[in-house]
Protein backbone atom coordinates (compact mmCIF):
# COMPACT_ATOMS: atom_id res chain seq x y z
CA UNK A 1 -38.88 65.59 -194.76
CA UNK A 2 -40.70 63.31 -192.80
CA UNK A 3 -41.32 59.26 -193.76
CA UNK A 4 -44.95 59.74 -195.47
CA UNK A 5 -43.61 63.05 -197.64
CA UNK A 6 -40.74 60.72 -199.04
CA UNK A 7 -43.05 58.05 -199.43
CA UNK A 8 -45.67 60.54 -201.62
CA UNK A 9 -42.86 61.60 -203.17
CA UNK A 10 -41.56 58.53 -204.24
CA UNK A 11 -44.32 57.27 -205.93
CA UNK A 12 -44.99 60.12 -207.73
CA UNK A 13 -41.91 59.99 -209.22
CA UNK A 14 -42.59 56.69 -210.40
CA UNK A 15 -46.14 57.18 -212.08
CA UNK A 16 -43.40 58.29 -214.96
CA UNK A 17 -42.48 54.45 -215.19
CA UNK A 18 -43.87 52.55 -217.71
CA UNK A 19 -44.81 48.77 -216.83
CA UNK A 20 -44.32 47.73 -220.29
CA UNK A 21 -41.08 49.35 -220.55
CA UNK A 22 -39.58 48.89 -216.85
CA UNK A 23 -39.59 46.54 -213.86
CA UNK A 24 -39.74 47.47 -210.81
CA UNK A 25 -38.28 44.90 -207.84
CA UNK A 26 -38.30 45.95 -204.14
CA UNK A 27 -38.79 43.82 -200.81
CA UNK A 28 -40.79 43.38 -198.01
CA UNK A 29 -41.18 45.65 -195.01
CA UNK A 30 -38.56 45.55 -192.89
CA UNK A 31 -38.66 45.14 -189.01
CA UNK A 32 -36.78 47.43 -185.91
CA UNK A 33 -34.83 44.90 -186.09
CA UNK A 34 -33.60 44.48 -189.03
CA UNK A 35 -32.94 48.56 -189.72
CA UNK A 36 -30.64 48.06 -186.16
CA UNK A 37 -28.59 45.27 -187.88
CA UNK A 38 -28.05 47.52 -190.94
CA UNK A 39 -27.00 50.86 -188.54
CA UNK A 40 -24.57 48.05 -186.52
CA UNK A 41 -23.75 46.49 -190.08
CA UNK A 42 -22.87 50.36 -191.41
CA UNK A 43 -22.01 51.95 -188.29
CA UNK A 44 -24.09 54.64 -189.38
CA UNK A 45 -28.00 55.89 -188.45
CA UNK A 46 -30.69 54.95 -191.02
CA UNK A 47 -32.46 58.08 -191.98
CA UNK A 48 -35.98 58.54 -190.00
CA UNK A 49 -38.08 59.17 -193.44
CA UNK A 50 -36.18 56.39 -195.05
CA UNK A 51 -36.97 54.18 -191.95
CA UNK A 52 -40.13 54.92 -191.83
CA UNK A 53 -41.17 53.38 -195.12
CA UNK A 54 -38.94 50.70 -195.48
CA UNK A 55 -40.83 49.12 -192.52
CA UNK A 56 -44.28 49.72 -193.63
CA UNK A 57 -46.18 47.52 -195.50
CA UNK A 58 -46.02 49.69 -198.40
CA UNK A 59 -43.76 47.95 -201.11
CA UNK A 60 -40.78 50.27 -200.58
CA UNK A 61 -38.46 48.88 -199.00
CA UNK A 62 -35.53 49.35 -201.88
CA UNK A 63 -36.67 49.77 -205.20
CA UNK A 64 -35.14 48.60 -208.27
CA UNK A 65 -36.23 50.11 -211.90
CA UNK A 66 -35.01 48.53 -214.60
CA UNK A 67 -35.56 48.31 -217.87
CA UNK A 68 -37.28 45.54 -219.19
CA UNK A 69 -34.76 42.49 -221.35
CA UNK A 70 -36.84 42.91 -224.69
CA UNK A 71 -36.79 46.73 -224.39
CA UNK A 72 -33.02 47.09 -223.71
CA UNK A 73 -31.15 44.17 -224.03
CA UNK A 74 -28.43 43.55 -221.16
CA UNK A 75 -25.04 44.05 -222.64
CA UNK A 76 -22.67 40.85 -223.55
CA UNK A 77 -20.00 40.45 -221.18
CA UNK A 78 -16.55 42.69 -222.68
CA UNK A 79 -18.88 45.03 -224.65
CA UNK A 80 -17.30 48.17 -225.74
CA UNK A 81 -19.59 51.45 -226.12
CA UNK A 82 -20.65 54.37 -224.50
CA UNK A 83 -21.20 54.13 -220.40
CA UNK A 84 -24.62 55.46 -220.48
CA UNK A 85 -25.37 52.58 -222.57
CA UNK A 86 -24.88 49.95 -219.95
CA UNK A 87 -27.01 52.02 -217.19
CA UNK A 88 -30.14 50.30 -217.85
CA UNK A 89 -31.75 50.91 -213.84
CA UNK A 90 -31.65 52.55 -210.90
CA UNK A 91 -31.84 51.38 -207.50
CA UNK A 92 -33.58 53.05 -204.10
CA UNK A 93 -31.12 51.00 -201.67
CA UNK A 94 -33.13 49.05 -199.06
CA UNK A 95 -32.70 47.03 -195.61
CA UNK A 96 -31.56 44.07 -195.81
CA UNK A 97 -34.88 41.22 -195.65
CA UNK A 98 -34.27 38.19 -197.52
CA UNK A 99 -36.63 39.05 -200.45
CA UNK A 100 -34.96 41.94 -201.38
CA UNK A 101 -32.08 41.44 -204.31
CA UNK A 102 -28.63 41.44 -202.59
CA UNK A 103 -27.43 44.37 -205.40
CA UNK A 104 -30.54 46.60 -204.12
CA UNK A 105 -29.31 46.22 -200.39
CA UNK A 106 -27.58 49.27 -198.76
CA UNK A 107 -24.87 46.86 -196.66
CA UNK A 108 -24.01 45.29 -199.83
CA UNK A 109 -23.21 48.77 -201.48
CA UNK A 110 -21.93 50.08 -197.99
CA UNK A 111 -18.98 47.17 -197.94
CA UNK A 112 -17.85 48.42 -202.04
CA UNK A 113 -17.80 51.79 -200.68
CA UNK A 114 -15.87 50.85 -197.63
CA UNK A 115 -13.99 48.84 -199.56
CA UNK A 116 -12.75 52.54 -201.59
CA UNK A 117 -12.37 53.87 -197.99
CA UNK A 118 -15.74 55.65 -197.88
CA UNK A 119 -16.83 54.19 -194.39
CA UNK A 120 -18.92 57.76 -193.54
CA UNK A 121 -21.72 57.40 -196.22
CA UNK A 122 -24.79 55.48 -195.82
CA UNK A 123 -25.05 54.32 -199.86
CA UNK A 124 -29.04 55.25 -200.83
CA UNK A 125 -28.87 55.28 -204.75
CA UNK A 126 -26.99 53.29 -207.05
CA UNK A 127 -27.23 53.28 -211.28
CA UNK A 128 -26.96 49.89 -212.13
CA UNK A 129 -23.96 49.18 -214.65
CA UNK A 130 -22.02 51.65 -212.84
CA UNK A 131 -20.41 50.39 -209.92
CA UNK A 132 -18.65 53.34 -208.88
CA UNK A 133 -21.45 56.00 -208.38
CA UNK A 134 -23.16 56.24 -205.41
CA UNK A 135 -25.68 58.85 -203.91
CA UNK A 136 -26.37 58.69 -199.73
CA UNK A 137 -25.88 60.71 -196.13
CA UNK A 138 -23.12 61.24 -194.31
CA UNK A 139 -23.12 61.43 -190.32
CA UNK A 140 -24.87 64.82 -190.61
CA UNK A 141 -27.53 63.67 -192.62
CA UNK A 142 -26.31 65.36 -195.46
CA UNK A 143 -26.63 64.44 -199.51
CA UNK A 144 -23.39 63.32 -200.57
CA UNK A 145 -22.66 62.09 -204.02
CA UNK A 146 -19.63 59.58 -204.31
CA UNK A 147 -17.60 58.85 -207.75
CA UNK A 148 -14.59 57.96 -208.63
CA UNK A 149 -12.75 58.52 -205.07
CA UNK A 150 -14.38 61.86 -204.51
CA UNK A 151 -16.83 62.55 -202.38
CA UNK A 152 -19.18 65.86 -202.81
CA UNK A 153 -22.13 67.33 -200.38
CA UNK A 154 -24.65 67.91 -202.30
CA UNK A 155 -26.15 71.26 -201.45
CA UNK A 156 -30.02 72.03 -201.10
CA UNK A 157 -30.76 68.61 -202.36
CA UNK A 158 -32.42 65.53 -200.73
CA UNK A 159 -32.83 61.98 -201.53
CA UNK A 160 -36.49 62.34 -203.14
CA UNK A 161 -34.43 65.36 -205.18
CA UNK A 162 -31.51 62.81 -206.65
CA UNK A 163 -33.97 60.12 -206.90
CA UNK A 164 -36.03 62.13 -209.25
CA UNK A 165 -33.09 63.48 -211.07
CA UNK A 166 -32.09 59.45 -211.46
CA UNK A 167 -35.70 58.25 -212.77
CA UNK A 168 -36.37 60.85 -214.85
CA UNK A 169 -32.28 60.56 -216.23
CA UNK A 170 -32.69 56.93 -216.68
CA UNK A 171 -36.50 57.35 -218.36
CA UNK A 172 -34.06 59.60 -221.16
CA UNK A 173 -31.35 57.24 -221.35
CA UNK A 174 -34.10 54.35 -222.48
CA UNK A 175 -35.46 56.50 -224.91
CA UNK A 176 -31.67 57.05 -225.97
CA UNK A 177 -31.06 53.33 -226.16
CA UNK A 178 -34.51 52.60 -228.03
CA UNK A 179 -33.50 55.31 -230.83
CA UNK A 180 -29.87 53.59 -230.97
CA UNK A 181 -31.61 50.57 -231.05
CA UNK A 182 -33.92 51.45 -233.86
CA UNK A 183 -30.86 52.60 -236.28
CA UNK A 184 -28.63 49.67 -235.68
């Protein structure tokens, strides 16, 4: 897949997104520069079709979609109840560029995965509320999906694949939330 198929693809898969419902947060392009401090940062290569539209001026460099406060109401701190219920976004991990949120960068979910001894994944897509699921590439440029210590290749699947499989997941789990929300 090359840079402007990803791109096309990505923004497809967001003509799903409601406005009212969802916001969506990303940063500014990012330079040569700053995708070489996140390979040095990482120790690993940047994907060329993820590269490719993180640095143009397109509006894609990470993306976060997340459900709007009024809509779903961020959970009180020690709040018991099913996990779906506190994945209210997803995140398209970005280069670091100091508009983007810190929680939508890829070095900041690179050093938790490290952390968990996952040093050979580039971290591409995170749910928001779950801190231990993480979708990227390994070395070979292969889809690997992370959780829980456990790391899986993800066969015949790309990151325009998962990231469709997250949107259109998180689009159910709001209409989830807003029936829960209706019978409380």
């Amino acid at each position: 897949m090359d840079a402007q198929e990803f791109h096309r693809r990505v923004w497809k898969i967001l003509k799903a997104v409601d406005d009212s419902l969802f916001e969506v947060v990303g940063g500014s392009a990012a330079s040569a520069d700053d995708i070489a401090a996140v390979e040095a940062a990482t120790g690993l290569r940047v994907p060329e079709y993820l590269a490719g539209i993180v640095s143009a001026p397109s509006n894609t460099n990470g993306l976060a979609v997340i459900v709007r406060e009024h809509v779903w109401p961020e959970p009180d701190e020690f709040s018991v109840g099913p996990a779906w219920t506190f994945w209210r976004g997803v995140y398209l991990l970005g280069i670091d560029v100091p508009d983007l949120p810190e929680y939508v960068r890829i070095t900041t979910a690179h050093t938790k995965l490290a952390a968990a001894g996952f040093t050979d994944v580039l971290p591409l897509i995170k749910v928001r509320g779950c801190g231990n699921r993480f979708w990227g590439v390994n070395p070979s440029g292969a889809m690997v999906f992370v959780y829980d210590g456990e790391e899986t290749v993800l066969e015949g699947k790309n990151l325009a694949d998962v990231y469709a499989e997250q949107i259109s997941e998180l689009l159910q789990r709001q209409q989830d939330m807003a029936q829960r929300l209706r019978s409380a």
